[in-house]
C-alpha atoms as a PDB file:
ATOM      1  CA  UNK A   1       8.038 -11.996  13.223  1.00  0.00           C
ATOM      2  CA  UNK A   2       7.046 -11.850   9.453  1.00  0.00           C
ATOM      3  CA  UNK A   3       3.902 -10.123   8.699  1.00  0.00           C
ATOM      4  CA  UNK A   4       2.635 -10.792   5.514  1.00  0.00           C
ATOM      5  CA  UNK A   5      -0.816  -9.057   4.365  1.00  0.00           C
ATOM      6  CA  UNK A   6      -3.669  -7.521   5.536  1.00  0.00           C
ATOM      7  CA  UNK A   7      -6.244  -4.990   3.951  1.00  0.00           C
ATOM      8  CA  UNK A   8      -7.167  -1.585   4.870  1.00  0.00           C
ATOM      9  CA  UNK A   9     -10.471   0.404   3.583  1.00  0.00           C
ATOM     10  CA  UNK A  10     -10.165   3.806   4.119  1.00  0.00           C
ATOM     11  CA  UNK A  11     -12.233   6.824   2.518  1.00  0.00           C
ATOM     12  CA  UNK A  12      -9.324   9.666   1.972  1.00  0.00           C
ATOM     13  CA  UNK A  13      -6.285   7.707  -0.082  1.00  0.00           C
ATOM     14  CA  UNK A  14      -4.415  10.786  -0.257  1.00  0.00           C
ATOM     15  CA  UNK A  15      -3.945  10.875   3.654  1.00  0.00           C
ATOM     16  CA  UNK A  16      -3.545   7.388   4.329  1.00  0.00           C
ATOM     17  CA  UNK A  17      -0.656   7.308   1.765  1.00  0.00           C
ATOM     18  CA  UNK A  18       0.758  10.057   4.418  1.00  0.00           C
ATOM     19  CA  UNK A  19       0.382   8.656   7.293  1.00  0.00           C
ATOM     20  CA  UNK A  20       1.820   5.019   5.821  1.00  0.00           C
ATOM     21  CA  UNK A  21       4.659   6.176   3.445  1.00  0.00           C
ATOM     22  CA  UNK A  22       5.645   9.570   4.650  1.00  0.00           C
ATOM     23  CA  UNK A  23       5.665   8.687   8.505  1.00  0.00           C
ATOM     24  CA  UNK A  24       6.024   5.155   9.006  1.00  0.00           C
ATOM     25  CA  UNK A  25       8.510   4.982   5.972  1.00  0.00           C
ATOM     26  CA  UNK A  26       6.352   2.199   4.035  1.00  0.00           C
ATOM     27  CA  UNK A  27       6.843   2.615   0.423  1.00  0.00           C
ATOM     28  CA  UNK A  28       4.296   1.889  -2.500  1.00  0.00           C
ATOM     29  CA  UNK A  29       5.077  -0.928  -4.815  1.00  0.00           C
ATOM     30  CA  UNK A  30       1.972  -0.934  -6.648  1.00  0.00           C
ATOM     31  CA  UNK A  31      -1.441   0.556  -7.539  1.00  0.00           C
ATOM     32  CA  UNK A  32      -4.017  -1.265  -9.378  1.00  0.00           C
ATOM     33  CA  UNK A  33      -7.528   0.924 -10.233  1.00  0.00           C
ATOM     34  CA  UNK A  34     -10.614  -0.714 -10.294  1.00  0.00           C
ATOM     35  CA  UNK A  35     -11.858  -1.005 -14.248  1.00  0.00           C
ATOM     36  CA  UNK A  36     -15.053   0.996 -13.076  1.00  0.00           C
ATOM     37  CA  UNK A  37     -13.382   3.192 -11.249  1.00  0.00           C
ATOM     38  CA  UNK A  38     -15.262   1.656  -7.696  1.00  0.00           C
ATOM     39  CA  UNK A  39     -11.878   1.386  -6.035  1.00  0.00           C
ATOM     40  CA  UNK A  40      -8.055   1.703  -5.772  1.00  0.00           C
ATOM     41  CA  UNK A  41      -5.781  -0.754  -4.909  1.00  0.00           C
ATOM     42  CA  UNK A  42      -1.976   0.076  -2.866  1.00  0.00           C
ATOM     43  CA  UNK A  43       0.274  -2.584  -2.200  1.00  0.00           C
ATOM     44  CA  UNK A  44       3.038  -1.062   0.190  1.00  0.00           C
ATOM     45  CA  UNK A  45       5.951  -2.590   1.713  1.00  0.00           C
ATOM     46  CA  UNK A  46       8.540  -2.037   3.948  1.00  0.00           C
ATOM     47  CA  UNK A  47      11.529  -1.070   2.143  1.00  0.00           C
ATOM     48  CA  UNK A  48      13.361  -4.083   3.106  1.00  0.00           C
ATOM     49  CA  UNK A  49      10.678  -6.055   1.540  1.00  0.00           C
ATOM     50  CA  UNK A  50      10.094  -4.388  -1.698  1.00  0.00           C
ATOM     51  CA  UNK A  51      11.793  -6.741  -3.927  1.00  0.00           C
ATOM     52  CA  UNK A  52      10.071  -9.487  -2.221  1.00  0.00           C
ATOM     53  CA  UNK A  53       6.410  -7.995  -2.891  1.00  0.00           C
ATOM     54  CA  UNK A  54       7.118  -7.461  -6.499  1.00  0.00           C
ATOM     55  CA  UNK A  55       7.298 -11.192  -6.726  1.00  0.00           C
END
């Protein structure tokens, strides 16, 4: 099964990044911040896929 994207909304960043990265063992590949600061956006991947999200 490949899963390939899917978005997330959440209102506390700092806790989601826990629960994603430090307990299901995604890691992040990339953070882009909204110009006017309205938003944040994580790209994570699995660590198997890492090189492949970069692309």
């Amino acid at each position: 099964m490949q899963f390939l994207h899917t978005m997330v909304r959440v209102s506390d960043l700092d806790a989601s990044l826990h629960f994603y990265c430090d307990l299901l063992g995604l890691k992040e590949v990339r953070r882009k911040e909204n110009e006017k600061g309205r938003f944040t956006l994580v790209f994570l991947a699995a660590p198997e896929d890492e090189a492949r999200s970069e692309r």
